[in-house]
Protein backbone atom coordinates (compact mmCIF):
# COMPACT_ATOMS: atom_id res chain seq x y z
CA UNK A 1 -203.90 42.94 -33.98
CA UNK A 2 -202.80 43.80 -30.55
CA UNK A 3 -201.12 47.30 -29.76
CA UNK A 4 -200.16 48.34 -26.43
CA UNK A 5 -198.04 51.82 -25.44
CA UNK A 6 -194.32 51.39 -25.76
CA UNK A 7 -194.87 49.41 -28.94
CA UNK A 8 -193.71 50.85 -32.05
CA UNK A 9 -196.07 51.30 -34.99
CA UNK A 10 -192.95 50.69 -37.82
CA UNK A 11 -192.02 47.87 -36.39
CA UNK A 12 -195.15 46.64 -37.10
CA UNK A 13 -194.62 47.25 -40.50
CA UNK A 14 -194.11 44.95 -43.64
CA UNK A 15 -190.99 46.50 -46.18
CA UNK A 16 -190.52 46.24 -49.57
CA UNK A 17 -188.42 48.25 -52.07
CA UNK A 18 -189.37 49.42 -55.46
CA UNK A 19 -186.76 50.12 -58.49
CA UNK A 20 -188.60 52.90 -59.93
CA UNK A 21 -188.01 56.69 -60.07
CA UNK A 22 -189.67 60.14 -59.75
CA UNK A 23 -189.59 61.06 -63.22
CA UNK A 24 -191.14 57.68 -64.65
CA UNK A 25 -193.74 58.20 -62.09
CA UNK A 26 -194.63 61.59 -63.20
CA UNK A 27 -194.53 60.84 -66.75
CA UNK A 28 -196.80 57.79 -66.30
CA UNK A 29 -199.46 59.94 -64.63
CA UNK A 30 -199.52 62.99 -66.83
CA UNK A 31 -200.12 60.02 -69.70
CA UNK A 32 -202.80 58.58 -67.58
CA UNK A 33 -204.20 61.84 -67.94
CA UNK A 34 -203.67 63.07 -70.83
CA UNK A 35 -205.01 59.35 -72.89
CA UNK A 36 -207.63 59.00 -69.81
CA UNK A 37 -208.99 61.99 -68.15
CA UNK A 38 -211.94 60.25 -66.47
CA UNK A 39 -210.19 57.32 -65.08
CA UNK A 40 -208.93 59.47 -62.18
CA UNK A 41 -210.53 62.08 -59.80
CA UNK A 42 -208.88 65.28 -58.24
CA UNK A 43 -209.28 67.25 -55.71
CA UNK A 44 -207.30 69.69 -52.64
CA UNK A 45 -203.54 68.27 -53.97
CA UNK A 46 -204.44 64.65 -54.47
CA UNK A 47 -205.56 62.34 -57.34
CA UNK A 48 -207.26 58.95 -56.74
CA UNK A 49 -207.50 56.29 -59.18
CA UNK A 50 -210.77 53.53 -58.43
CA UNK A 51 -211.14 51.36 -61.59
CA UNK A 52 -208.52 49.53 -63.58
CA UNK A 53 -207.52 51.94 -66.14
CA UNK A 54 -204.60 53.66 -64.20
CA UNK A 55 -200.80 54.69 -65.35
CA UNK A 56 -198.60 52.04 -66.18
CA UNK A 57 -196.17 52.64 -63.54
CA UNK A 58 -198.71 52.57 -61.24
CA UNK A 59 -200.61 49.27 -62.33
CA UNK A 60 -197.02 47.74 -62.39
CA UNK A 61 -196.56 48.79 -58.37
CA UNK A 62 -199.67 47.17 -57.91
CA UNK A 63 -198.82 43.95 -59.19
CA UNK A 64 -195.10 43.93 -57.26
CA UNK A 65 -197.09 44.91 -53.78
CA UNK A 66 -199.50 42.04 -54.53
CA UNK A 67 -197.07 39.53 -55.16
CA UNK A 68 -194.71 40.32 -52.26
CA UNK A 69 -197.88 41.08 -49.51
CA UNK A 70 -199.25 38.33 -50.58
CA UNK A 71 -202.80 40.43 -51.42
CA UNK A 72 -205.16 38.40 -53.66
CA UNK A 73 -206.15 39.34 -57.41
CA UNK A 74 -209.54 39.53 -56.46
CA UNK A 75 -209.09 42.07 -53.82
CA UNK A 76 -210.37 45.08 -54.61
CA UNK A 77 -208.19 48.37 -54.57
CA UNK A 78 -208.10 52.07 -54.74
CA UNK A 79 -204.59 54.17 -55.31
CA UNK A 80 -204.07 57.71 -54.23
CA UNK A 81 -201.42 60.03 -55.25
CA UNK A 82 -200.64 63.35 -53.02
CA UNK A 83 -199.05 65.71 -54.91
CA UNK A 84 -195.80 67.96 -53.63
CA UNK A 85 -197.47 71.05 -51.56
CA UNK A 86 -198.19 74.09 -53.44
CA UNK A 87 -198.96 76.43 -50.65
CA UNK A 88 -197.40 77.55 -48.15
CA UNK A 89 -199.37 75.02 -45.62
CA UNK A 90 -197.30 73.75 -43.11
CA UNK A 91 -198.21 70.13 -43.24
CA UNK A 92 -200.21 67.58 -45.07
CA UNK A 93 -202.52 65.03 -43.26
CA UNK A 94 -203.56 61.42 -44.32
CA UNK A 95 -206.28 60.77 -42.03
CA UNK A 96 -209.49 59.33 -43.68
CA UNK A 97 -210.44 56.62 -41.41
CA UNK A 98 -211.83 53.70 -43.34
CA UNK A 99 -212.63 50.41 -41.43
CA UNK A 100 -212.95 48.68 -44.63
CA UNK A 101 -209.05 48.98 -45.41
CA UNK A 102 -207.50 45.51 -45.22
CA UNK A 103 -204.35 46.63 -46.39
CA UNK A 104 -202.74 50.19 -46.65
CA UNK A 105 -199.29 50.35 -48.70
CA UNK A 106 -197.84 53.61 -48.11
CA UNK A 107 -194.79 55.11 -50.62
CA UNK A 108 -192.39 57.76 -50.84
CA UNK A 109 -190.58 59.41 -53.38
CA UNK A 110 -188.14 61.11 -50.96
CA UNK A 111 -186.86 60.14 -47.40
CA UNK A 112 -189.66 61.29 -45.05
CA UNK A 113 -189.98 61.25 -41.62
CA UNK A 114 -194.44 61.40 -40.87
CA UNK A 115 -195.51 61.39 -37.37
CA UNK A 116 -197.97 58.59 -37.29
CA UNK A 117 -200.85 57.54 -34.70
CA UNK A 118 -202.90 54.95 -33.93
CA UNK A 119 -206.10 55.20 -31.75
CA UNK A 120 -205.45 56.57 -28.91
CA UNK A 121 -201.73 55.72 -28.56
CA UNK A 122 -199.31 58.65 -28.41
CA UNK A 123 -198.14 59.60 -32.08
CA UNK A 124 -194.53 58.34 -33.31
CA UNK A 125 -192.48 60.09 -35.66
CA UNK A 126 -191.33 57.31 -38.43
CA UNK A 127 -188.55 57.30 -40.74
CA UNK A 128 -189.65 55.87 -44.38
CA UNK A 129 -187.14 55.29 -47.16
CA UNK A 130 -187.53 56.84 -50.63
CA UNK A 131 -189.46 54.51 -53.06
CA UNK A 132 -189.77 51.60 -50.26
CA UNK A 133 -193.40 50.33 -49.91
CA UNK A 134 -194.57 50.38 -45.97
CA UNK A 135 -197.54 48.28 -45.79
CA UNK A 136 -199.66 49.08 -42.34
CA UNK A 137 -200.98 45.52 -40.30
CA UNK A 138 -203.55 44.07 -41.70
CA UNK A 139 -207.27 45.74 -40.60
CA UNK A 140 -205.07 48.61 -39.06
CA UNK A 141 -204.07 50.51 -41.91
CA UNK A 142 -206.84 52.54 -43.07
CA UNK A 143 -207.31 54.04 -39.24
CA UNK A 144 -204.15 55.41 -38.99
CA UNK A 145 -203.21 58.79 -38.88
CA UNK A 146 -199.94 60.37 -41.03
CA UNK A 147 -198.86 64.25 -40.89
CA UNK A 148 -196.20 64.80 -43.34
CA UNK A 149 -194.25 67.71 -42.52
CA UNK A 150 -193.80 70.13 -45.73
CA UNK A 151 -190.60 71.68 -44.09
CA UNK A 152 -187.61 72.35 -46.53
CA UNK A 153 -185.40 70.81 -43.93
CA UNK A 154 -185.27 67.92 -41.59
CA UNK A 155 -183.43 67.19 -38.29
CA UNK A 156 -181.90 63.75 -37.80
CA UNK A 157 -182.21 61.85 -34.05
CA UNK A 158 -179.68 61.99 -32.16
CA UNK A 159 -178.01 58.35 -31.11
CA UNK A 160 -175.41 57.03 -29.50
CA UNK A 161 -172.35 58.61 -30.66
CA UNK A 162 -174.14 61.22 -33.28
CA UNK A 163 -175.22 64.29 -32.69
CA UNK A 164 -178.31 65.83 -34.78
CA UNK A 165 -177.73 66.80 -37.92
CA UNK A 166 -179.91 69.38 -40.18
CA UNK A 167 -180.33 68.04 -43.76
CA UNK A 168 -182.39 69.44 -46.95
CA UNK A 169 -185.26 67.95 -47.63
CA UNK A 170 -186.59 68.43 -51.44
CA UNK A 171 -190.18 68.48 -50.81
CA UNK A 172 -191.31 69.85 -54.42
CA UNK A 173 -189.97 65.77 -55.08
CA UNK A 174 -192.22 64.23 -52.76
CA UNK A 175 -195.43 62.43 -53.85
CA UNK A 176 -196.73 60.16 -51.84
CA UNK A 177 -198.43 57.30 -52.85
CA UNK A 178 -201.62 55.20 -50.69
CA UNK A 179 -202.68 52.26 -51.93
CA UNK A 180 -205.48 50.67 -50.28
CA UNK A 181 -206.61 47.21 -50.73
CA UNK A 182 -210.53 47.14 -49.83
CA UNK A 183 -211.60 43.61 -47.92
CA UNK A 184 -214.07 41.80 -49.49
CA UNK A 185 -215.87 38.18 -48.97
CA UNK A 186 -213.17 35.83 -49.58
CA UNK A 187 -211.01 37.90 -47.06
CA UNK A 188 -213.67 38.13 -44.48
CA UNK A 189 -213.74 34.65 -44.44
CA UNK A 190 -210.62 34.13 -44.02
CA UNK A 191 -210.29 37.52 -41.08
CA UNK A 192 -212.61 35.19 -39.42
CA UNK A 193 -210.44 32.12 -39.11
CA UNK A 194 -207.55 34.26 -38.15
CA UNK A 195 -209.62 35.85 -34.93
CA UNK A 196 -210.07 32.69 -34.16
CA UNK A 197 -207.11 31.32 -34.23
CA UNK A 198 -206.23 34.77 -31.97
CA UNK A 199 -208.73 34.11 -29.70
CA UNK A 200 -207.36 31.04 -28.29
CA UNK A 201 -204.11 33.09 -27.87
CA UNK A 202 -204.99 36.27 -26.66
CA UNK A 203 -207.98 38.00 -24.95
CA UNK A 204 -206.77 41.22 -25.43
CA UNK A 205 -207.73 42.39 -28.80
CA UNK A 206 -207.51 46.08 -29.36
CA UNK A 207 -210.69 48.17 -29.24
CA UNK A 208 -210.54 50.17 -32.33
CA UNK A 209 -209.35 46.76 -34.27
CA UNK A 210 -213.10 45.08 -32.77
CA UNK A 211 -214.88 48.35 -33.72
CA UNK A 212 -213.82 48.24 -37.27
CA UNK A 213 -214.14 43.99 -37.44
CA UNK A 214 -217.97 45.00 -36.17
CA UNK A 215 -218.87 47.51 -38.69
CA UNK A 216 -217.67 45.51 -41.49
CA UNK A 217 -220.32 42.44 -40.55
């Protein structure tokens, strides 16, 4: 994958929306934990899930994001849930960089608007629906960088015939969910038939992209 300046990062994105809510989302953890306290881990406003026994709700995304991405059984995964901010820190980062990410699926419970970057591209604030799955390009996802604002308030662009507008933002809603989809043999094999496919296409195969393709071999 291939990104050059003036080329925007959502675009790039695949969509999907969910039908579920904040409250069956909360529930369905605080069973998880309650029935399973050692099937997740927590730690600084964020609990990660990395075996099979998770909450229902979640499980269930799982299986709709598989389906839709196309993201095989066998593929291994790991979910993480950020929970709303409880101090009075002005943002919250997503930046682990992990080259072994094939797939990232990103999820909010509110409408959020994270400034996102990419390698050395200039950042790019993105608008993400509530409960819509944003799944990163394949290989990509698990490099990029998200800053969630935790602002009470949000300012709409201004466009063509609207002016800004200031509009609440309920932030004590807003979990965000990660759920990365960890490449393994079968999809090494098959990375491998895709860069060359891409090779007889294009030369110009992004840096960071070869970096992480290297480190996985």
């Amino acid at each position: 994958m291939s990104f050059k300046k003036g080329i925007s990062l959502k675009n790039k994105m695949e969509t999907y929306s969910l039908g579920y809510s904040t409250k069956e989302l909360v529930e369905s953890v605080e069973e998880n934990i309650d029935k399973e306290p050692n099937s997740s881990v927590y730690s600084n406003g964020k609990r990660a899930w990395f075996k099979e026994v998770r909450p229902k709700v979640l499980s269930q995304i799982d299986k709709e994001l598989r389906k839709y991405f196309n993201i095989g059984d066998k593929t291994k995964s790991t979910i993480c849930l950020y929970y709303p901010p409880s101090t009075d820190e002005k943002n919250m980062f997503i930046k682990d960089r992990n080259e072994n990410v094939l797939h990232r699926v990103l999820v909010s419970t509110i409408n959020e608007f994270p400034e996102i970057s990419f390698g050395s591209l200039q950042s790019e604030v993105v608008s993400l629906n509530s409960w819509t799955a944003y799944k990163s390009p394949q290989m990509v996802g698990g490099m990029l960088n998200y800053i969630f604002t935790n602002s009470k308030s949000y300012t709409t662009p201004s466009k063509k015939g609207f002016r800004q507008l200031r509009k609440i933002k309920n932030v004590s809603d807003r979990y965000v969910l990660v759920f990365d989809y960890i490449i393994g043999t079968e999809d090494l094999v098959k990375l491998g038939e895709s860069l060359k496919n891409l090779s007889t296409n294009s030369k110009n195969i992004d840096k960071d992209v070869e970096d992480a393709i290297s480190n996985l071999s």
